[in-house]
N, C-alpha and C. Protein backbone atom coordinates (compact mmCIF):
# COMPACT_ATOMS: atom_id res chain seq x y z
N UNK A 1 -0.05 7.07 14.28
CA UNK A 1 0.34 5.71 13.85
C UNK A 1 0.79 4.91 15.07
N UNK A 2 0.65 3.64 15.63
CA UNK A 2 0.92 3.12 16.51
C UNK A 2 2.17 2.53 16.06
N UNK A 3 2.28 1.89 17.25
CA UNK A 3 3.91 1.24 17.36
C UNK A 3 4.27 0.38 16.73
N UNK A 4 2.35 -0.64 16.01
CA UNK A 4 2.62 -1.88 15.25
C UNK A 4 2.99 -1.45 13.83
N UNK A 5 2.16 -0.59 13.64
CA UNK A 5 2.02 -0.10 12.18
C UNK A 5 3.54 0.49 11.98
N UNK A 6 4.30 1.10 13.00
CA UNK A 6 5.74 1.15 13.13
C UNK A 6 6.41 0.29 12.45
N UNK A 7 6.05 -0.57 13.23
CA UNK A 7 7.31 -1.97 12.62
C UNK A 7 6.97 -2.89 11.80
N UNK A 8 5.36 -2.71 11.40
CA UNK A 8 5.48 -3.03 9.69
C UNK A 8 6.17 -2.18 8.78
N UNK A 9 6.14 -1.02 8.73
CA UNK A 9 6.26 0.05 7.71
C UNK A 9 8.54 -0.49 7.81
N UNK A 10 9.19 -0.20 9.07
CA UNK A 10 10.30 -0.66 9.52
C UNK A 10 10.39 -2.25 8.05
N UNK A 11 9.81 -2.86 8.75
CA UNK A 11 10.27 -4.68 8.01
C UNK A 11 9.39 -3.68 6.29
N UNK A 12 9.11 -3.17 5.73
CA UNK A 12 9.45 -3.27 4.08
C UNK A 12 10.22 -1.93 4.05
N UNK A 13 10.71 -1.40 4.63
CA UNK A 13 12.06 -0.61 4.44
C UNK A 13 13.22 -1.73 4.28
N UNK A 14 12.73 -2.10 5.26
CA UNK A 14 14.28 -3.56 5.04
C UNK A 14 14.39 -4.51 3.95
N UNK A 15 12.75 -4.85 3.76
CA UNK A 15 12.44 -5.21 2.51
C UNK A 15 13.39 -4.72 1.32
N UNK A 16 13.06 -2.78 1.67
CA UNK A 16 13.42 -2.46 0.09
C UNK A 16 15.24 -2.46 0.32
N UNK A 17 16.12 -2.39 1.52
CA UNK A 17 17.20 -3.01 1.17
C UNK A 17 17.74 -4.02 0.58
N UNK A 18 16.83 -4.84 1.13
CA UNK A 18 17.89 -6.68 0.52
C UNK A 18 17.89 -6.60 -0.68
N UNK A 19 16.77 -5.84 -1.19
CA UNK A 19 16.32 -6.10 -2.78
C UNK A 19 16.86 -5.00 -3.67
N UNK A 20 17.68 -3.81 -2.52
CA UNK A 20 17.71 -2.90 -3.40
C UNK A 20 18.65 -3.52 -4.74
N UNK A 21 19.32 -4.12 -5.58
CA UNK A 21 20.10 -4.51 -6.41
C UNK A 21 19.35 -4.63 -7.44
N UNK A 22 17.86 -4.86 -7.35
CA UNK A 22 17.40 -5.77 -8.79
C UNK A 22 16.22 -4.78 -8.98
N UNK A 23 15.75 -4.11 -7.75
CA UNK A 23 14.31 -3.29 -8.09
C UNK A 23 14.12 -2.29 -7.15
N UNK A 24 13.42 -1.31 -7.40
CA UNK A 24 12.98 -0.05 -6.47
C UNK A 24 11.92 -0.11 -6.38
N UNK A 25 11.73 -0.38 -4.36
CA UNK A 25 10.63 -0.11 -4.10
C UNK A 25 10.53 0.67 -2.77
N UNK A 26 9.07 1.71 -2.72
CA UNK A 26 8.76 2.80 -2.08
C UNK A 26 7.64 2.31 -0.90
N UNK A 27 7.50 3.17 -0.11
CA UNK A 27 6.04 3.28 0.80
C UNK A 27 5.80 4.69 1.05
N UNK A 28 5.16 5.33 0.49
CA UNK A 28 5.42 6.65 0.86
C UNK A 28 3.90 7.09 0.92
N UNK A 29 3.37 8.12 1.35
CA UNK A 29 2.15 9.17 1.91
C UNK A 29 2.06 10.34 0.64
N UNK A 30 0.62 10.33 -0.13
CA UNK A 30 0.16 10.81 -0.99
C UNK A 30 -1.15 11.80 -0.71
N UNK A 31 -0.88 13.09 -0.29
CA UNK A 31 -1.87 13.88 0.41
C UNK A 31 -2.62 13.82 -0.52
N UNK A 32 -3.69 14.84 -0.06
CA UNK A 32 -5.17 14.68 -1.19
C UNK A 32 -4.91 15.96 -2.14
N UNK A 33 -5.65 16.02 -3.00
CA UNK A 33 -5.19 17.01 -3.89
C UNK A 33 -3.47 16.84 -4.54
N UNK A 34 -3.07 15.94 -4.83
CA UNK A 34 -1.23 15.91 -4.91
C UNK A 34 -1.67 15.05 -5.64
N UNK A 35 -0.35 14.95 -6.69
CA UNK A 35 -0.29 14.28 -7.79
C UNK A 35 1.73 13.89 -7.22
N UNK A 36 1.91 12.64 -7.28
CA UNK A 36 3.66 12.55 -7.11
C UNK A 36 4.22 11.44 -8.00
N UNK A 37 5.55 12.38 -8.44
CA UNK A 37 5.65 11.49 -9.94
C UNK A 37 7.11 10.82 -9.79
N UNK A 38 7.85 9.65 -10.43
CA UNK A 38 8.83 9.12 -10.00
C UNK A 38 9.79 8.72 -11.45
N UNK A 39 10.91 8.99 -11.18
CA UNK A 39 11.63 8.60 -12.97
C UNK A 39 12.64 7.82 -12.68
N UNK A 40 12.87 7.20 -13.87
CA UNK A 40 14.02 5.84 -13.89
C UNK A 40 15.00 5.95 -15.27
N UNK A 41 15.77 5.88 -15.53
CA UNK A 41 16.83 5.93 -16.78
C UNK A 41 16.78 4.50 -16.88
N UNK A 42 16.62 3.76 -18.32
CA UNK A 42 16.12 2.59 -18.63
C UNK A 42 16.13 2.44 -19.95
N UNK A 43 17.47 1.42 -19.90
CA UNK A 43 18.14 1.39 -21.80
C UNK A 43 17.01 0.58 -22.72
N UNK A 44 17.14 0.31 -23.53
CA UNK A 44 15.82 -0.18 -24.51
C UNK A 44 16.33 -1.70 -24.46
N UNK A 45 15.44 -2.37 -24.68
CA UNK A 45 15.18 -3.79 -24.38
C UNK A 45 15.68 -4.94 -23.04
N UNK A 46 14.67 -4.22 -22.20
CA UNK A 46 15.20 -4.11 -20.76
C UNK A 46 13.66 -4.49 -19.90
N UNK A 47 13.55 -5.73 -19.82
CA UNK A 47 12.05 -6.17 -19.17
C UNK A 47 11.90 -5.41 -18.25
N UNK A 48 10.48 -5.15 -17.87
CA UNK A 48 10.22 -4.45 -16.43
C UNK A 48 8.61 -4.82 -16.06
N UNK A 49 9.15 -4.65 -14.53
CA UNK A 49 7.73 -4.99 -13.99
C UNK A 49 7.29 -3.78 -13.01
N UNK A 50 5.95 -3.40 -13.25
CA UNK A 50 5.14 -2.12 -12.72
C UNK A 50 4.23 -2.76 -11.21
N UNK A 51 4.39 -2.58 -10.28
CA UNK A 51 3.36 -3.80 -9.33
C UNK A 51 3.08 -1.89 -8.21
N UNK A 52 2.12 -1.88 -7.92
CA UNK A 52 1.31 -0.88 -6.97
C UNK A 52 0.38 -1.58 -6.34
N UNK A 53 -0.22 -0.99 -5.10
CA UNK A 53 -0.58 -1.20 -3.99
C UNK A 53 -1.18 0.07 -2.59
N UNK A 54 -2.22 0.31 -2.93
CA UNK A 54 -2.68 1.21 -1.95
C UNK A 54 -3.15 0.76 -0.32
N UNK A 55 -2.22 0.83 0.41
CA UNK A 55 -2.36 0.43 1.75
C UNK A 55 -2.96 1.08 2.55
N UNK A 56 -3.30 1.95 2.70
CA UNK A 56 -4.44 3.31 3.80
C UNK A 56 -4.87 4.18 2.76
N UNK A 57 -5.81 4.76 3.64
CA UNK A 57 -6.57 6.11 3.52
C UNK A 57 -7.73 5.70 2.20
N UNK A 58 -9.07 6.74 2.75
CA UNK A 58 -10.13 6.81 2.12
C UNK A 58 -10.40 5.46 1.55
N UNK A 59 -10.45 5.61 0.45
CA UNK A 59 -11.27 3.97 -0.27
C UNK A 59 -10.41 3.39 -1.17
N UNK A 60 -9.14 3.08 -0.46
CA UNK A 60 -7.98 2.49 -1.23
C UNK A 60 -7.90 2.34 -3.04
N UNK A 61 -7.97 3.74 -3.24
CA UNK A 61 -7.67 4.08 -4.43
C UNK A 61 -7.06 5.29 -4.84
N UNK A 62 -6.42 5.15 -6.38
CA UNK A 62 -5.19 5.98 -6.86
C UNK A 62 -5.62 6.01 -8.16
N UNK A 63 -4.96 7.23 -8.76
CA UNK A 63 -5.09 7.21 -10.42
C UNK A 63 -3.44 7.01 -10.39
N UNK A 64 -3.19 6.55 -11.77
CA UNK A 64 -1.51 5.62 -12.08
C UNK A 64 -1.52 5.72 -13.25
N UNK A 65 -0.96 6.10 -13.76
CA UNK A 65 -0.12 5.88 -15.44
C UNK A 65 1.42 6.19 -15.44
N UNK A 66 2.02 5.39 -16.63
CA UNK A 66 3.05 4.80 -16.72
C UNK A 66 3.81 5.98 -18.00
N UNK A 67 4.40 6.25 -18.23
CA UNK A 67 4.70 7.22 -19.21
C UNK A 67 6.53 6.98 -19.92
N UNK A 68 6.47 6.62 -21.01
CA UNK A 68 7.52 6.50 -21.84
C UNK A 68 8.23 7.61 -22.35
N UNK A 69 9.64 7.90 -22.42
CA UNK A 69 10.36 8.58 -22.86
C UNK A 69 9.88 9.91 -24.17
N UNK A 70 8.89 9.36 -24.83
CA UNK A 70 8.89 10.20 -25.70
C UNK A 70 7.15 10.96 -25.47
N UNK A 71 6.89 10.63 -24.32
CA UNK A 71 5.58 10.88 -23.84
C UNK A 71 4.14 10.45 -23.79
N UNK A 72 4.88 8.72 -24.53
CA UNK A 72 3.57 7.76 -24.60
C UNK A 72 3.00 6.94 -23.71
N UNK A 73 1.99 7.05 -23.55
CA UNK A 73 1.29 6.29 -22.48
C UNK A 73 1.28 4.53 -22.51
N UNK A 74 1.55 4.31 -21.73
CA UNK A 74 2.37 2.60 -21.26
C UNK A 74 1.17 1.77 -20.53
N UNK A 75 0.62 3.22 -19.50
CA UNK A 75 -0.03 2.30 -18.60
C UNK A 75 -1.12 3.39 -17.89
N UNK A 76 -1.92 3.05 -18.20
CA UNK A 76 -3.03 4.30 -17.70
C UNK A 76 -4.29 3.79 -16.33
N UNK A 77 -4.78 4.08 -15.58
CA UNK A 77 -5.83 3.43 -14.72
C UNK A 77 -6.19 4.28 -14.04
N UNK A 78 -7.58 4.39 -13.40
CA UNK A 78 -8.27 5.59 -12.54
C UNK A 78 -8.22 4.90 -11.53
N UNK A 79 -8.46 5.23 -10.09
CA UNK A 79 -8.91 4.38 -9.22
C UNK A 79 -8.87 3.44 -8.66
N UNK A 80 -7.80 2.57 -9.18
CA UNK A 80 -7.40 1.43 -8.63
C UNK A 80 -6.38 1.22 -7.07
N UNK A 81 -6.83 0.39 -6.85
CA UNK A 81 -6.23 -0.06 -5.16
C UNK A 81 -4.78 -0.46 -5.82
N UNK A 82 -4.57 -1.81 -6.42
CA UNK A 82 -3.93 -2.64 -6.85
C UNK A 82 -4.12 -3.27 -8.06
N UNK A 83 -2.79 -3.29 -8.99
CA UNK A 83 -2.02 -3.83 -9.92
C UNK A 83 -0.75 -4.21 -10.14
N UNK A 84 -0.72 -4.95 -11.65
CA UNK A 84 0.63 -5.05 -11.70
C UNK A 84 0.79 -4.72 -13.48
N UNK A 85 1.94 -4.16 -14.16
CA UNK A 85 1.91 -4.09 -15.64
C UNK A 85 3.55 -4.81 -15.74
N UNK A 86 3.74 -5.37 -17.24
CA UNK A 86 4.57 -5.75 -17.20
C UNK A 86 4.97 -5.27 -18.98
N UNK A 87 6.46 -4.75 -19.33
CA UNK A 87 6.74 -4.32 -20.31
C UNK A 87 7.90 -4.52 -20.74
N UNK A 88 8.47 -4.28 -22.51
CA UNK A 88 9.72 -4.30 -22.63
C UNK A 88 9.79 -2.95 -23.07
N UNK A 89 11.17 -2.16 -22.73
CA UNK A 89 11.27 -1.09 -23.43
C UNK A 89 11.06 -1.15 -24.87
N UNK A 90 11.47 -0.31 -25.67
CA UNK A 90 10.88 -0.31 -27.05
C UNK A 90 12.79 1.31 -27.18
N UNK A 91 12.33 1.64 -26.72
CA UNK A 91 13.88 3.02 -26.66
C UNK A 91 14.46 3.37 -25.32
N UNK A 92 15.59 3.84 -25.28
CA UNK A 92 16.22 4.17 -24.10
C UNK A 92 15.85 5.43 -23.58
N UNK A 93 15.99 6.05 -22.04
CA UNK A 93 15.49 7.21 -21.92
C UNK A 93 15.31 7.30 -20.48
N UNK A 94 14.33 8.29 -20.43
CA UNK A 94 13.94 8.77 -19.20
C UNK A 94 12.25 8.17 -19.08
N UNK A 95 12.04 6.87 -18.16
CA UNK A 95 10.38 6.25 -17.98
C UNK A 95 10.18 7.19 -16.46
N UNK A 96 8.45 7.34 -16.33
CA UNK A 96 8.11 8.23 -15.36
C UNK A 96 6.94 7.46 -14.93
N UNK A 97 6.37 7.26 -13.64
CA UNK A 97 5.15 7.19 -13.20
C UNK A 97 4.55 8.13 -12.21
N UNK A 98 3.35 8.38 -11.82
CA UNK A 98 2.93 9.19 -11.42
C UNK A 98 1.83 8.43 -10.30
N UNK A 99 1.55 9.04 -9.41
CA UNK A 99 0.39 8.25 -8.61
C UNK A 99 -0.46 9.42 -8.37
N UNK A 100 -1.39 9.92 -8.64
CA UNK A 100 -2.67 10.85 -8.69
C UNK A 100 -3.77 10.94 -7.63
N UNK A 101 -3.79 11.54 -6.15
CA UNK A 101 -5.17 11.66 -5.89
C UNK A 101 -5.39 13.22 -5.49
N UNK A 102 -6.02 13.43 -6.68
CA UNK A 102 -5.94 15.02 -7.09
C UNK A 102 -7.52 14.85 -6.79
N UNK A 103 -8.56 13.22 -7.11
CA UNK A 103 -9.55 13.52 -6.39
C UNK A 103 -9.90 13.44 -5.64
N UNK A 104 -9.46 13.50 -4.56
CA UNK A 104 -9.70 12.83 -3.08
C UNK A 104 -9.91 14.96 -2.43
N UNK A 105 -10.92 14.87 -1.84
CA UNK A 105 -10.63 16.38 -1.53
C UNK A 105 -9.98 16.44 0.25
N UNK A 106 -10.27 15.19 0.70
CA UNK A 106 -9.53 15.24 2.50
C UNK A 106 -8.83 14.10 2.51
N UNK A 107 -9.09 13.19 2.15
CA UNK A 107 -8.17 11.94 2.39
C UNK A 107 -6.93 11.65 2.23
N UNK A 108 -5.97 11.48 2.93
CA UNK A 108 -4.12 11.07 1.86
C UNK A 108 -4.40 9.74 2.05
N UNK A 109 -3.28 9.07 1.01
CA UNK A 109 -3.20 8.03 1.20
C UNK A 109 -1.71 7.68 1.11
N UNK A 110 -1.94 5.87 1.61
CA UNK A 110 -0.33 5.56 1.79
C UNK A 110 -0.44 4.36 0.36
N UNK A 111 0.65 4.99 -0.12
CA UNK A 111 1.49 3.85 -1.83
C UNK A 111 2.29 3.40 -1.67
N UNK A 112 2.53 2.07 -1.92
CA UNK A 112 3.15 1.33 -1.77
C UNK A 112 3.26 0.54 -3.68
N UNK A 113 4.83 1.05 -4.21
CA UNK A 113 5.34 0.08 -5.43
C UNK A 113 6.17 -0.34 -5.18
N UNK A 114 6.38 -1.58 -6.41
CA UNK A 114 7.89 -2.21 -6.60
C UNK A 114 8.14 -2.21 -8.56
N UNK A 115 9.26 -1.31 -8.76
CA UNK A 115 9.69 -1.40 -9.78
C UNK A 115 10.75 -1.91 -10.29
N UNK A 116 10.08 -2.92 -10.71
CA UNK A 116 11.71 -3.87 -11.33
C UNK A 116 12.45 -3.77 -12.55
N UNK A 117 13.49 -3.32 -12.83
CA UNK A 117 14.25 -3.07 -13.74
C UNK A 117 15.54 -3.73 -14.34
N UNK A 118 15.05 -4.94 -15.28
CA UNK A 118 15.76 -5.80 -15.55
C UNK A 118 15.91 -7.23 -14.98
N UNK A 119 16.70 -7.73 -15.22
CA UNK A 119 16.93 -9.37 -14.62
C UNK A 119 18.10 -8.90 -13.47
N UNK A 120 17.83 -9.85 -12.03
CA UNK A 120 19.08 -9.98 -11.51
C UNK A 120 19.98 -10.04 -11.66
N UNK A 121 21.30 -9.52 -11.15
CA UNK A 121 22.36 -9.88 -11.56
C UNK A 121 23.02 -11.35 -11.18
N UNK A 122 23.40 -12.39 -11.59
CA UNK A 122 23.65 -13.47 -11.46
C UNK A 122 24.69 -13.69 -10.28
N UNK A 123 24.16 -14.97 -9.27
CA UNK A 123 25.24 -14.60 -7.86
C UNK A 123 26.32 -14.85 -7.92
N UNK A 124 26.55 -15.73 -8.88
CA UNK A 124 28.41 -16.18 -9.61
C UNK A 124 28.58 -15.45 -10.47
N UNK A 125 28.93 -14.23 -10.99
CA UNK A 125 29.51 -13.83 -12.15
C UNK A 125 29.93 -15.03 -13.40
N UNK A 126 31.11 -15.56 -12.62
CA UNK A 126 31.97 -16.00 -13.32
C UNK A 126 31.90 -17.27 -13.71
N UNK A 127 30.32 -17.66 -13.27
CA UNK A 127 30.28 -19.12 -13.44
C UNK A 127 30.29 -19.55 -15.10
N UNK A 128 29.94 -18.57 -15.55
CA UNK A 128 29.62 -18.93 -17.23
C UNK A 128 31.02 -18.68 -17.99
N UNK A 129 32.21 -18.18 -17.68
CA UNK A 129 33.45 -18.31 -17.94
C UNK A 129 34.14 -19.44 -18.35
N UNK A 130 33.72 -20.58 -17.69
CA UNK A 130 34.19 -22.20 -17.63
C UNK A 130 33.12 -22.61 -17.83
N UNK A 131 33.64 -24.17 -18.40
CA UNK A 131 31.95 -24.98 -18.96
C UNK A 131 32.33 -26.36 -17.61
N UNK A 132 32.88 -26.11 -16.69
CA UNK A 132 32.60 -27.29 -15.48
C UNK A 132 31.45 -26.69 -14.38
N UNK A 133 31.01 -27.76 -13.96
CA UNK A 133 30.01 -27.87 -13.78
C UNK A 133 30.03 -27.41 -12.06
N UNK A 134 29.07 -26.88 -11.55
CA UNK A 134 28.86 -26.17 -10.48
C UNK A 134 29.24 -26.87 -9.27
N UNK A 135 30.25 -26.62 -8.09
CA UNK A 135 29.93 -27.66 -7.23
C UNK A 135 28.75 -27.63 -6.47
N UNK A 136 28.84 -28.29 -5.20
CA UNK A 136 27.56 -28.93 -4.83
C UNK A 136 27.19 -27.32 -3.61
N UNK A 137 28.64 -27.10 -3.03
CA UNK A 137 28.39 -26.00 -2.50
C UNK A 137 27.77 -24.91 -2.94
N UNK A 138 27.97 -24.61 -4.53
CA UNK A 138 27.68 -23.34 -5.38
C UNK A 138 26.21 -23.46 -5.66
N UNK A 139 25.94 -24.65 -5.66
CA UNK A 139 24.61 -25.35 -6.19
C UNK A 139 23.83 -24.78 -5.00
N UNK A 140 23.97 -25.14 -4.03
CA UNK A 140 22.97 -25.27 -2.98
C UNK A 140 23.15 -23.27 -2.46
N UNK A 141 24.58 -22.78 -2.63
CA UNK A 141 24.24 -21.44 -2.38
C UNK A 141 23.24 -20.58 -3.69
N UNK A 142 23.09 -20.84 -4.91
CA UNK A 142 22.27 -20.36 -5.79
C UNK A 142 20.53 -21.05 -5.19
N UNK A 143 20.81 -22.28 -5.09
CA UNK A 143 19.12 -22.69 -4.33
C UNK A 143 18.43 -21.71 -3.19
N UNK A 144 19.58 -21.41 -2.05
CA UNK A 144 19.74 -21.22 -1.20
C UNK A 144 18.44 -19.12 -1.45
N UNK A 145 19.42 -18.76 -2.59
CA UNK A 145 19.36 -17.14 -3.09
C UNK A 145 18.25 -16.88 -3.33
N UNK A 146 17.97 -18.54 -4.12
CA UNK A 146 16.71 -18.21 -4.99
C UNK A 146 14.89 -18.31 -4.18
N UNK A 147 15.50 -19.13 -2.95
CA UNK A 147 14.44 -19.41 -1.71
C UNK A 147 14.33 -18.21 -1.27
N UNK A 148 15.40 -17.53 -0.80
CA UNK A 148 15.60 -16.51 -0.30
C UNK A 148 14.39 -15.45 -0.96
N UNK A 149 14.92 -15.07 -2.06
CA UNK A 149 14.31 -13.94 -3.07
C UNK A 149 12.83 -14.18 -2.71
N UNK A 150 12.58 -15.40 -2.47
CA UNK A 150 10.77 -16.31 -3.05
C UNK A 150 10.03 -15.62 -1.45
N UNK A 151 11.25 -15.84 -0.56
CA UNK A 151 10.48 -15.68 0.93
C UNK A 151 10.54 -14.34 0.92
N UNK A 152 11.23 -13.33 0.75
CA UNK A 152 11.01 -11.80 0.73
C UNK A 152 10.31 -11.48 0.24
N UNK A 153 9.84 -11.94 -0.68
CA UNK A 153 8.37 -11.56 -1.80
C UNK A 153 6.95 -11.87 -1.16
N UNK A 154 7.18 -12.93 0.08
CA UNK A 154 6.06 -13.20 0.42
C UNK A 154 5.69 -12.75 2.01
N UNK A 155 6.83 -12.32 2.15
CA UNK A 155 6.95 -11.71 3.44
C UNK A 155 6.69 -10.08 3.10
N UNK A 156 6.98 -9.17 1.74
CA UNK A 156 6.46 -8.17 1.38
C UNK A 156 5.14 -8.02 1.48
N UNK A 157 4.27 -9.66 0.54
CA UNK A 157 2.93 -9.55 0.25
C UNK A 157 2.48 -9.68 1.96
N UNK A 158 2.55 -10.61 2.13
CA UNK A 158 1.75 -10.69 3.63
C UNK A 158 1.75 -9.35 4.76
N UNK A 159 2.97 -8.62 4.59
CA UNK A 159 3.23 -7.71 5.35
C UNK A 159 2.12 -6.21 4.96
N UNK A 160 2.04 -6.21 3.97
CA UNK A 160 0.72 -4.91 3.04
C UNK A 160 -0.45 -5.94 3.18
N UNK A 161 -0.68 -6.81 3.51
CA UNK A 161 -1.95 -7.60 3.63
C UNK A 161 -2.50 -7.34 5.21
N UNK A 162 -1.59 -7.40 6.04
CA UNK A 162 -0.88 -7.06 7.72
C UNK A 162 -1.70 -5.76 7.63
N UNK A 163 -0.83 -5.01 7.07
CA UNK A 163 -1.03 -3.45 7.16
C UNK A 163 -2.81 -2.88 6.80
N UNK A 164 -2.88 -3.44 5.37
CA UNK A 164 -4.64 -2.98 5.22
C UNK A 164 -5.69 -3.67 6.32
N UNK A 165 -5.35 -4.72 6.70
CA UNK A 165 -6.04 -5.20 7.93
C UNK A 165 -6.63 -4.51 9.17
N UNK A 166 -5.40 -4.81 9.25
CA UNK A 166 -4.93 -3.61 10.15
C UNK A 166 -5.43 -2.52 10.43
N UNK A 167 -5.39 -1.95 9.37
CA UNK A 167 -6.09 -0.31 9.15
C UNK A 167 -7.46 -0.32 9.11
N UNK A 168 -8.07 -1.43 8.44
CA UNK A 168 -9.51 -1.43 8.28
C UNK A 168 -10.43 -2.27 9.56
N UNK A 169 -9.36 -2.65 10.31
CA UNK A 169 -9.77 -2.71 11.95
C UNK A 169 -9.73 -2.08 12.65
N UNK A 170 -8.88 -1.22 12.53
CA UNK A 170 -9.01 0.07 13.60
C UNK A 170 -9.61 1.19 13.39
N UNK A 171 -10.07 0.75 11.87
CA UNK A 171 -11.25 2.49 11.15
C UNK A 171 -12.68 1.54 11.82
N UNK A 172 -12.89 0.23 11.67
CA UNK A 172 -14.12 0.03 12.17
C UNK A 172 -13.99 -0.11 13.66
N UNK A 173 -13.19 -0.44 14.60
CA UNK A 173 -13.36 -0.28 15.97
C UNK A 173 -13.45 1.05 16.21
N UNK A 174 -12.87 1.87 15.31
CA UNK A 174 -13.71 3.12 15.99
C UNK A 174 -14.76 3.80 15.52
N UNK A 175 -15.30 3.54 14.60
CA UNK A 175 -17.21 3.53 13.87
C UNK A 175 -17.78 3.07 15.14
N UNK A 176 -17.42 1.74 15.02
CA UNK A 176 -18.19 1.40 16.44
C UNK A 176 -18.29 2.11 17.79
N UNK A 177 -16.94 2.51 18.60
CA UNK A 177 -16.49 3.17 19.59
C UNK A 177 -17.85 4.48 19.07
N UNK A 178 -17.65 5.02 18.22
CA UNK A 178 -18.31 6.40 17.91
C UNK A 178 -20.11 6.37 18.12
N UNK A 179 -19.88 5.11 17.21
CA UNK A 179 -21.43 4.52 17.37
C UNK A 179 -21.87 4.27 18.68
N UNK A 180 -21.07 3.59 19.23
CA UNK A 180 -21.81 3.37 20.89
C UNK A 180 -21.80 4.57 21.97
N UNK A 181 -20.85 5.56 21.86
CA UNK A 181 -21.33 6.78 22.24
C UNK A 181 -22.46 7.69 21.75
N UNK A 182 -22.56 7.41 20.52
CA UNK A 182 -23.81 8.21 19.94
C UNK A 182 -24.75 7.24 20.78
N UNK A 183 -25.31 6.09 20.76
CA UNK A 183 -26.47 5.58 21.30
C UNK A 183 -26.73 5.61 22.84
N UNK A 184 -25.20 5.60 23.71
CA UNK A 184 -25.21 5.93 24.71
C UNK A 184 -26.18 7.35 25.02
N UNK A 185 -25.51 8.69 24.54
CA UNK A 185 -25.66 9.45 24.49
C UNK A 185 -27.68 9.76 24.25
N UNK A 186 -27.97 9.03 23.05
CA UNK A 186 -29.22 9.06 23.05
C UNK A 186 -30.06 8.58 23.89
N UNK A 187 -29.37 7.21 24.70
CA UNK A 187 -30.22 6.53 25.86
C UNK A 187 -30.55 7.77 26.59
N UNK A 188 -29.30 8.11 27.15
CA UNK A 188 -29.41 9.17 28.07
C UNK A 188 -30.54 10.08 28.33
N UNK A 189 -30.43 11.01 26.88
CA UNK A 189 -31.22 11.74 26.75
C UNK A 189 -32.76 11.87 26.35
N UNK A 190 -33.25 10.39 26.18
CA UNK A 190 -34.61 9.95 26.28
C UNK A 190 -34.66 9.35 27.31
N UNK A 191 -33.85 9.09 28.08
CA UNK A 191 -34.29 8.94 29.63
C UNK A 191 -34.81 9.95 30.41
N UNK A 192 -33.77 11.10 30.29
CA UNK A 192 -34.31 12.19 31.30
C UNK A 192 -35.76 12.80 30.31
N UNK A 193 -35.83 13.01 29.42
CA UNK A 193 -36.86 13.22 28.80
C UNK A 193 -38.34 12.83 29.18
N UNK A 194 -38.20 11.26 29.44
CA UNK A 194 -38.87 10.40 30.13
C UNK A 194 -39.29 10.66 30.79
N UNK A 195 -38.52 11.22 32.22
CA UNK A 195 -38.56 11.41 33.49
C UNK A 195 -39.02 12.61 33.53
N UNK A 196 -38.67 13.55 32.63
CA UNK A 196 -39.27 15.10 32.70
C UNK A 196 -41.28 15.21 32.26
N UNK A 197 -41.17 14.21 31.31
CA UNK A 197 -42.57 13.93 30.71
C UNK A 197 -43.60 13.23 31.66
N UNK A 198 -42.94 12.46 32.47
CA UNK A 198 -43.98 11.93 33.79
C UNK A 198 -43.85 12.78 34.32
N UNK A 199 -42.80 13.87 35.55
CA UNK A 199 -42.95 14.82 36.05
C UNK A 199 -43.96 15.83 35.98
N UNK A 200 -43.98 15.99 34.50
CA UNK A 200 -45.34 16.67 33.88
C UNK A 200 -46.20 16.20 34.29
N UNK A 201 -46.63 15.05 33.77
CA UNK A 201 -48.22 14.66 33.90
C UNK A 201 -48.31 14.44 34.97
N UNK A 202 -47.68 14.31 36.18
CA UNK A 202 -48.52 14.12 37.20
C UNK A 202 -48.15 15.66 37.94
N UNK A 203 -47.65 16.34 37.68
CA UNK A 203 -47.73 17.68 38.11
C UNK A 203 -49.03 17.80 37.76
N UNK A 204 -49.36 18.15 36.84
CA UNK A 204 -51.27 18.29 36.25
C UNK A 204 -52.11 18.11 36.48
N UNK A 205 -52.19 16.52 36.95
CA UNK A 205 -53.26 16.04 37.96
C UNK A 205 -53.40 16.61 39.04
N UNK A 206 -52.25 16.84 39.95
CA UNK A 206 -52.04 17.29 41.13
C UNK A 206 -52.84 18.83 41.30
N UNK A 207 -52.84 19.57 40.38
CA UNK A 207 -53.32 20.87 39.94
C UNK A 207 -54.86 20.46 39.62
N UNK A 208 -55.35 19.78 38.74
CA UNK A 208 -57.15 19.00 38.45
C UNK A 208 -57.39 18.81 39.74
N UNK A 209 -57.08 18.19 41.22
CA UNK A 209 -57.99 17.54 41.74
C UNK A 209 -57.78 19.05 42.71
């Protein structure tokens, strides 16, 4: 991994700090043949949002399903790079997802989710205690939160946009790199070939006259 791919992977770790309060999110390495599964405790009527993202390896795809407390299937998909599901609980419990590349026989890959669990918690508590009205300071620090939240989200997306780029530039600069040694390699060796095949024929003549 180079130094850049470093300090992308670095900036959505940090990512998943600022945010840790409202949602859990991962980047983690999914060998081939491995199946890796993740659980959340999650009271009933409690919105949530499912969002995945396959950033490296092989042909940016995953099998994913979503699995409910009593062992019902929520959210099922083969193969997919990227999605998003969105749900309300229905009962409280133990929710599980799983990310699957059990078919991949050499490839790992890198996953990247964000699971959101519930609504933010509000940045004033106490503002709903009293019915006067916000000052201008409170006002502009809730504007302020809510810009905030909007630019981390897009600094997440762009940053896995960064990253597959990325990756799928440096798998084809080196196709190429590979490729131009293979043709090198072949010049080569129909050159001397060349040279061995005239050697011949006029050795031959030389022998006729």
């Amino acid at each position: 991994m180079t130094r850049s791919q470093h300090a992308l992977y670095l900036w959505l770790v940090l990512g998943i700090i600022i945010r840790v309060g409202s949602c859990t999110e991962l980047t983690f390495e999914l060998p081939d043949r491995e199946e890796q599964c993740f659980y959340e405790e999650i009271e009933k009527g409690v919105n949530v949002i499912f969002e995945f993202q396959v950033i490296q390896g092989g042909n940016y795809d995953v099998d994913v399903k979503l699995i409910s407390p009593g062992n019902g299937v929520l959210y099922q998909e083969q193969r997919r790079q990227y999605d998003s599901h969105e749900f309300k609980t229905e009962v409280a419990g133990e929710y599980y997802f799983c990310f699957s590349n059990e078919f991949s026989s050499f490839s790992h890959k890198t996953v990247y989710f964000d699971f959101i669990v519930g609504e933010e918690p509000p940045l004033n508590p106490d503002a709903g205690a009293h019915h006067t009205a916000l000052t201008q300071l409170e006002a502009s620090a809730v504007s302020i939160h809510e810009a905030l939240k909007l630019v981390a989200d897009y600094q997440t997306h762009h940053r896995l946009r960064e990253i597959i780029g990325r990756n799928q530039a440096e798998m084809m600069n080196e196709r190429v790199l590979y490729w131009s040694l293979a043709e090198a390699a072949a010049l080569v060796v129909v050159a001397i070939g060349q040279v061995l095949i005239l050697r011949r024929f006029f050795a031959e003549k030389r022998t006729t006259i």
